[in-house]
Protein backbone atom coordinates (compact mmCIF):
# COMPACT_ATOMS: atom_id res chain seq x y z
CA UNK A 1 101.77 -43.72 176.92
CA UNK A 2 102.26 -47.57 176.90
CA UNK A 3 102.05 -49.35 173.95
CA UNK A 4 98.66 -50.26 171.67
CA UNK A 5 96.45 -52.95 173.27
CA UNK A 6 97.26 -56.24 170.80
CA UNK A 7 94.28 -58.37 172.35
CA UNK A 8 90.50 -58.08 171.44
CA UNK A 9 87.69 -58.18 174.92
CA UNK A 10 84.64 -58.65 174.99
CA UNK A 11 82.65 -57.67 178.29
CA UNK A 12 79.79 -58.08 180.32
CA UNK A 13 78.44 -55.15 182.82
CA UNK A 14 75.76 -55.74 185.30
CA UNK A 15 74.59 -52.43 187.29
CA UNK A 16 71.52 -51.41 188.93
CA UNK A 17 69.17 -48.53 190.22
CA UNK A 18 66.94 -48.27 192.89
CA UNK A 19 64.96 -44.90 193.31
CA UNK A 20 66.11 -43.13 190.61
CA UNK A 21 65.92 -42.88 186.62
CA UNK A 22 68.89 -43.66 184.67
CA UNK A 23 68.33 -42.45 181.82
CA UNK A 24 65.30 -40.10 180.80
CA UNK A 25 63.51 -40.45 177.47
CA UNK A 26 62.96 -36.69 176.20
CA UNK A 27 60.46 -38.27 173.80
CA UNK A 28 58.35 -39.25 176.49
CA UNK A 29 58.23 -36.37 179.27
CA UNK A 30 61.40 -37.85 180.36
CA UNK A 31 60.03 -40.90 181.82
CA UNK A 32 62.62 -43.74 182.06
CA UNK A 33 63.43 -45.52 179.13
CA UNK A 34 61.72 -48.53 178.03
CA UNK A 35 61.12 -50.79 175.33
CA UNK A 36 57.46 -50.59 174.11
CA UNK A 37 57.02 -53.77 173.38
CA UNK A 38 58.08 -55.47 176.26
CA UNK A 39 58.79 -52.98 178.77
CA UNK A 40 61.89 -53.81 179.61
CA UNK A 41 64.00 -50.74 180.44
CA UNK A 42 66.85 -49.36 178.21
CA UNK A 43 69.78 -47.12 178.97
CA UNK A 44 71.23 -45.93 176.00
CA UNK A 45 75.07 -46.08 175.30
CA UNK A 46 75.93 -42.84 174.94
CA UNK A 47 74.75 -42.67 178.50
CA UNK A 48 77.02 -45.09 179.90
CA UNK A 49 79.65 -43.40 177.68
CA UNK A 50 78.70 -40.14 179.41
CA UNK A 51 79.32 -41.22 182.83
CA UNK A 52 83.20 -42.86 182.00
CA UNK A 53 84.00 -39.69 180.23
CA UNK A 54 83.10 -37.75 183.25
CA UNK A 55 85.42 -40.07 185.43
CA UNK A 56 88.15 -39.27 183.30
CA UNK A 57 87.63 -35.29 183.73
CA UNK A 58 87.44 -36.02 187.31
CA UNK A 59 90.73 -38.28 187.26
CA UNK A 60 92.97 -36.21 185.15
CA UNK A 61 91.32 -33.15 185.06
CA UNK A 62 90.87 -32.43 181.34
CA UNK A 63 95.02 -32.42 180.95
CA UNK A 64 97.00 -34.52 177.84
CA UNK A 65 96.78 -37.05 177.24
CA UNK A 66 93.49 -37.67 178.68
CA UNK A 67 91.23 -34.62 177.64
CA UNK A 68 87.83 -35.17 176.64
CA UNK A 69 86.62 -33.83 173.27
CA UNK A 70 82.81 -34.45 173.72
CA UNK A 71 81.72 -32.71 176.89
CA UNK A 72 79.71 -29.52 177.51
CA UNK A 73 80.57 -26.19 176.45
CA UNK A 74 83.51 -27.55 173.98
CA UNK A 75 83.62 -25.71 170.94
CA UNK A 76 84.25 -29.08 169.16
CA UNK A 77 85.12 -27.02 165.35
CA UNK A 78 86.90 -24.33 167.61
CA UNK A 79 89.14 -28.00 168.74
CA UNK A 80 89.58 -29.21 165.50
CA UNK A 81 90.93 -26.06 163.23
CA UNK A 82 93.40 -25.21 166.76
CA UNK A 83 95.28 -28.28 165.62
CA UNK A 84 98.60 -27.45 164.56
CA UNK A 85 100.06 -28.67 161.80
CA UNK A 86 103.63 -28.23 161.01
CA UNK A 87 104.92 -26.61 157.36
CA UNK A 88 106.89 -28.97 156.16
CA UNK A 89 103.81 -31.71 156.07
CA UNK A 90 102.18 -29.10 154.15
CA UNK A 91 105.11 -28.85 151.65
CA UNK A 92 105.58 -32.36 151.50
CA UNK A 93 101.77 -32.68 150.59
CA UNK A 94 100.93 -35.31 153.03
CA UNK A 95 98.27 -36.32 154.22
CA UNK A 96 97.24 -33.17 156.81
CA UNK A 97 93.79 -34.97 157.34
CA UNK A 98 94.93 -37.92 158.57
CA UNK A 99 98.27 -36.02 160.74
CA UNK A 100 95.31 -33.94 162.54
CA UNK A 101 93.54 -36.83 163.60
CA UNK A 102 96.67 -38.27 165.01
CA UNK A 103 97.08 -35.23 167.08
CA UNK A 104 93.59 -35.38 168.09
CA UNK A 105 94.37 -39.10 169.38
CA UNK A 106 96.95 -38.34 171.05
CA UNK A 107 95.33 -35.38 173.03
CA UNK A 108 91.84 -37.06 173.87
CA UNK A 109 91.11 -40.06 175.33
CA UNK A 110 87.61 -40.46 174.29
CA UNK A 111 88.77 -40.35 170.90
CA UNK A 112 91.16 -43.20 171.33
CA UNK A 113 88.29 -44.74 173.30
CA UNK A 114 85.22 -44.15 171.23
CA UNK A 115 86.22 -42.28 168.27
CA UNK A 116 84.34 -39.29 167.02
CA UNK A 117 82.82 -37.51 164.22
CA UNK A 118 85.10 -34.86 163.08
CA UNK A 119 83.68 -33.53 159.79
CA UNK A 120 82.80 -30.38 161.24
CA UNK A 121 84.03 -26.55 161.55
CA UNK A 122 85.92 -24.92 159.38
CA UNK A 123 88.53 -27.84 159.04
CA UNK A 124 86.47 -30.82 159.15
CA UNK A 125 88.29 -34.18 159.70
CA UNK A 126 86.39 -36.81 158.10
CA UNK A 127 85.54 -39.44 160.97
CA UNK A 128 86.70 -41.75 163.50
CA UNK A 129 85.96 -45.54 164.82
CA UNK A 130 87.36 -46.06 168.00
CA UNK A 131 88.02 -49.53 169.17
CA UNK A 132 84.98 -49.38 172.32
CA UNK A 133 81.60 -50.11 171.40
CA UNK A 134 78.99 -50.68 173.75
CA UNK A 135 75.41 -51.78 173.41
CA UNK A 136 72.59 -50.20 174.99
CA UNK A 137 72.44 -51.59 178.48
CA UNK A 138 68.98 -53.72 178.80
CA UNK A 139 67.20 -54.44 182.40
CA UNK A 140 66.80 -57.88 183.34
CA UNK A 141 62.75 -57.46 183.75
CA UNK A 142 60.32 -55.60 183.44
CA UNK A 143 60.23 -51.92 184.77
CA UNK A 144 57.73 -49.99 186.23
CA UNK A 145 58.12 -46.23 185.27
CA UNK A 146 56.58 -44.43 188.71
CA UNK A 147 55.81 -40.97 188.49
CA UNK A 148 55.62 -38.69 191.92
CA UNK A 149 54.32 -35.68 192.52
CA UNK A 150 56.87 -32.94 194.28
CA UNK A 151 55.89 -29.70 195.47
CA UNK A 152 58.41 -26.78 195.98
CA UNK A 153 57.52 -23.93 199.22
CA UNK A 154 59.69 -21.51 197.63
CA UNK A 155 57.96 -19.29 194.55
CA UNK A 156 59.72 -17.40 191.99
CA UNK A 157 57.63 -14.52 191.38
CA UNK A 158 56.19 -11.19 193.19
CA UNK A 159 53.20 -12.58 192.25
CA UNK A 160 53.80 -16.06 193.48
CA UNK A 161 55.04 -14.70 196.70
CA UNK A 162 51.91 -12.67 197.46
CA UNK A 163 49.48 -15.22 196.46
CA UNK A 164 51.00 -17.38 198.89
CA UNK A 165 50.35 -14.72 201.54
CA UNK A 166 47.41 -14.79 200.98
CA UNK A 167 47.34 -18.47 200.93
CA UNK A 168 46.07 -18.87 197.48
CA UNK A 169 49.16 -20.17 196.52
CA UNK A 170 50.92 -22.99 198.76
CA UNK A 171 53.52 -24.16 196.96
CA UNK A 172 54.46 -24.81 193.19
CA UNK A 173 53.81 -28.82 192.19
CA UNK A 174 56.04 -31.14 190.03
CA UNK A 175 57.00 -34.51 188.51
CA UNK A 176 59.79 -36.76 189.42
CA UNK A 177 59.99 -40.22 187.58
CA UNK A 178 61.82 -43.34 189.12
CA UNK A 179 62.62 -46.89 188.50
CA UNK A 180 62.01 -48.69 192.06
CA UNK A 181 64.22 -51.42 191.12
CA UNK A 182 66.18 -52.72 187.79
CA UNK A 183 69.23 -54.43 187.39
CA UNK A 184 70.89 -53.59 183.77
CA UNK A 185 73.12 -55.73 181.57
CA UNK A 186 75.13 -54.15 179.15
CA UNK A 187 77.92 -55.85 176.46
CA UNK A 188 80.83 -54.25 174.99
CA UNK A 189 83.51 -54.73 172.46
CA UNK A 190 87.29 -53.61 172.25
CA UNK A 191 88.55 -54.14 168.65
CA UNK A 192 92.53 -54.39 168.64
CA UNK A 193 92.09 -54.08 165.16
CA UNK A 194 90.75 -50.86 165.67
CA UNK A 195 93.21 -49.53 168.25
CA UNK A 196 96.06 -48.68 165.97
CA UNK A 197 93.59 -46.22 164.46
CA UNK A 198 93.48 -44.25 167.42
CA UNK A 199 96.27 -45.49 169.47
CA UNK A 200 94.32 -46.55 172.12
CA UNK A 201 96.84 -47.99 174.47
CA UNK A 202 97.06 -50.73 177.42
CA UNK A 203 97.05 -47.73 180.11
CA UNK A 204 94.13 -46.73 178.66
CA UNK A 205 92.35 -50.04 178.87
CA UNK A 206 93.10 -49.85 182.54
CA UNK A 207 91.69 -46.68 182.81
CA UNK A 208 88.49 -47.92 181.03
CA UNK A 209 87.70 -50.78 183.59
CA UNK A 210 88.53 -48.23 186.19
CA UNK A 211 86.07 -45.69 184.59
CA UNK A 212 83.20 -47.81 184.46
CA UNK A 213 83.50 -49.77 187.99
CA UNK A 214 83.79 -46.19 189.48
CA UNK A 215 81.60 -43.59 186.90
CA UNK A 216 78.05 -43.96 189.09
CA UNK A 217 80.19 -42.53 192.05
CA UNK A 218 80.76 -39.46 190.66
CA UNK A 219 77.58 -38.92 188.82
CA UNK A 220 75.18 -38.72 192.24
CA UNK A 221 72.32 -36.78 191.36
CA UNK A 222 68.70 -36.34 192.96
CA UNK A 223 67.05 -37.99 190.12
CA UNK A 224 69.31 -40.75 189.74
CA UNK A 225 68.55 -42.40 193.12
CA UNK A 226 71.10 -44.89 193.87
CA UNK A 227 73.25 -46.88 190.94
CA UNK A 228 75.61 -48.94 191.46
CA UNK A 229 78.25 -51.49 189.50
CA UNK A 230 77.64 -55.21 190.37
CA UNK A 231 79.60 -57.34 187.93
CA UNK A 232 82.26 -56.79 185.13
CA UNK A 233 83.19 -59.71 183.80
CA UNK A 234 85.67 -59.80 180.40
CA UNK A 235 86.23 -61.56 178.27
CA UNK A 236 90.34 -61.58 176.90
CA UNK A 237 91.14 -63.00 173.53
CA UNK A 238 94.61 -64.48 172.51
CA UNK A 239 94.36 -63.07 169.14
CA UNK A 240 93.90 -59.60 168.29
CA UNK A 241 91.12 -61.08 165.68
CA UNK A 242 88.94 -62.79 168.45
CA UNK A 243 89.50 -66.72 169.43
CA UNK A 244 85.59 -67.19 169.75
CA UNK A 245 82.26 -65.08 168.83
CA UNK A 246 81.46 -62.85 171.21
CA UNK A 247 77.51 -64.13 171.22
CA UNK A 248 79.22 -67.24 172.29
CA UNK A 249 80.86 -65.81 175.33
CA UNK A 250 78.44 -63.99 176.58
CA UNK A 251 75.98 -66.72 176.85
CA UNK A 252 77.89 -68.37 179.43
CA UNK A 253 76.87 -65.45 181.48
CA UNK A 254 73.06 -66.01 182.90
CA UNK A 255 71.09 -64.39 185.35
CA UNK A 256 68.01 -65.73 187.06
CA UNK A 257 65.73 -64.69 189.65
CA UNK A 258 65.67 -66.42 192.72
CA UNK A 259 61.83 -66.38 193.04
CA UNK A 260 59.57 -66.39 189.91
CA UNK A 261 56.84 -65.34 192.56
CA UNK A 262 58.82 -62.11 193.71
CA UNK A 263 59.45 -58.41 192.02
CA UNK A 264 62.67 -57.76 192.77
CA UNK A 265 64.13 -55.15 194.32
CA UNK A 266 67.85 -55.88 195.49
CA UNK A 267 70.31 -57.12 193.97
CA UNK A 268 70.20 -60.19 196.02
CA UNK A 269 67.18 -61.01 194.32
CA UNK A 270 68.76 -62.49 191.28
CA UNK A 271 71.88 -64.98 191.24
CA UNK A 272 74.39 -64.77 188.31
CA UNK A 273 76.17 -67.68 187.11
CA UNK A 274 79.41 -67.76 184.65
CA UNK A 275 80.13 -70.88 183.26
CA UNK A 276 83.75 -70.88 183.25
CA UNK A 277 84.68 -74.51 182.38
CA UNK A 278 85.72 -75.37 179.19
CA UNK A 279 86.46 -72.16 177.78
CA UNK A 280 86.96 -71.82 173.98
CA UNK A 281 90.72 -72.30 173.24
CA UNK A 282 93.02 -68.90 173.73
CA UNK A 283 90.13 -67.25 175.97
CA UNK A 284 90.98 -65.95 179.23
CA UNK A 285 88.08 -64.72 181.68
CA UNK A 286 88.51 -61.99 184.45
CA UNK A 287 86.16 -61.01 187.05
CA UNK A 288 86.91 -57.10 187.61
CA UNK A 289 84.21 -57.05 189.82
């Protein structure tokens, strides 16, 4: 592993969908999410954390040091008590708490990345903040939450099968929700404060911007239609403390539709300017895509 990042980020993310839902609210028959006030659609971030923890599984293929701890059928308890941790830190009374979550760190990337909650099982390990925060990602405008009907020809049933026979039963009807069109804009943080917590590292920082330009191609699905990455621009700070607020920074990233008169529905309907004269003193910007 390569050394602990020493420089704080801040980043902007612009992605979009077309056909698809990004990210369906359970609350509301799994229509996509939206904010009720304005209607402006919402992707949560444990979504977008979802989809880079998958890339990583993908990548590396759940081997050290870049296993996942959150992910489906992990036993996360079963994780946490398998820890080893040697006798003589027990004789020397030290701290065995903090030595497992060092191990843990060391073993799982999203750890490093995110953190994690590991007060649970039968050798709970207090908790975790990892360094990467993101917001929820927010659309741009409005979204229109379609609903289609879908009908299936195959049945399940003996019964199904001979009412169909006997054509009292065509075929079995469903729902499928879509956004037509939305692009999303989503912010995120990487504390080097943080990192040394964790020990996340400058390889994995690489591995990060590398997740999330790539994570939508490896999490096709029917219902997600087609998402893709459009921008990722950072935001690199001289000093592991931060050499400007990030509410500053990401200001001097705007994005306007090109007609007032037009939905859109490409992302060649909006422009995106970054203001990148005059930059606050010991703030580098990068375009990563």
């Amino acid at each position: 592993m390569s050394e602990v990042i020493k420089n704080r980020y801040d980043f902007v993310f612009l992605f979009d969908v077309k056909d698809g839902n990004p990210n369906g609210d359970p609350d509301q028959a799994n229509l996509p999410r939206a904010d009720a006030e304005n209607q402006e659609g919402i992707i949560t971030d444990v979504c977008i954390k979802r989809k880079v923890r998958n890339y990583v599984i993908v990548k590396h293929d759940l081997k050290e040091p870049y296993d996942i701890f959150i992910r489906q059928e992990n036993i996360l308890g079963k994780d946490i008590a398998d820890i080893k941790i040697e006798e003589e830190a027990k004789k020397e009374k030290r701290d065995v708490i903090k030595e497992r979550q060092q191990k843990l760190c060391e073993k799982y990337f999203d750890i490093r990345a995110f953190g994690a909650v590991l007060a649970v099982g039968d050798k709970p390990s207090g908790t975790l903040r990892g360094p990467v925060q993101f917001t929820f990602a927010r659309s741009i405008d409005r979204i229109y939450q379609a609903e289609h009907s879908i009908t299936r020809c195959a049945v399940t049933t003996e019964k199904e099968a001979k009412a169909q026979e006997n054509r009292e039963h065509a075929s079995t009807f469903g729902r499928k929700s879509t956004v037509p069109y939305a692009l999303y804009r989503m912010h995120g943080f990487i504390s080097a404060a943080d990192a040394p917590k964790t020990g996340f590292s400058e390889d994995d920082l690489t591995l990060l911007w590398e997740a999330l330009i790539n994570a939508f191609e490896h999490d096709r699905a029917a219902a997600r239609g087609e998402m893709n990455p459009r921008k990722l621009i950072v935001f690199k700070h001289e000093s592991h403390l931060g050499n400007a607020r990030s509410g500053e920074l990401f200001d001097r990233v705007s994005i306007k539709k090109k007609s007032e008169n037009d939905v859109p529905r490409r992302w060649s309907d909006y422009n995106v300017t970054i203001e990148k004269d005059k930059l606050p003193q010991g703030i580098e910007l990068e375009e990563k895509l």
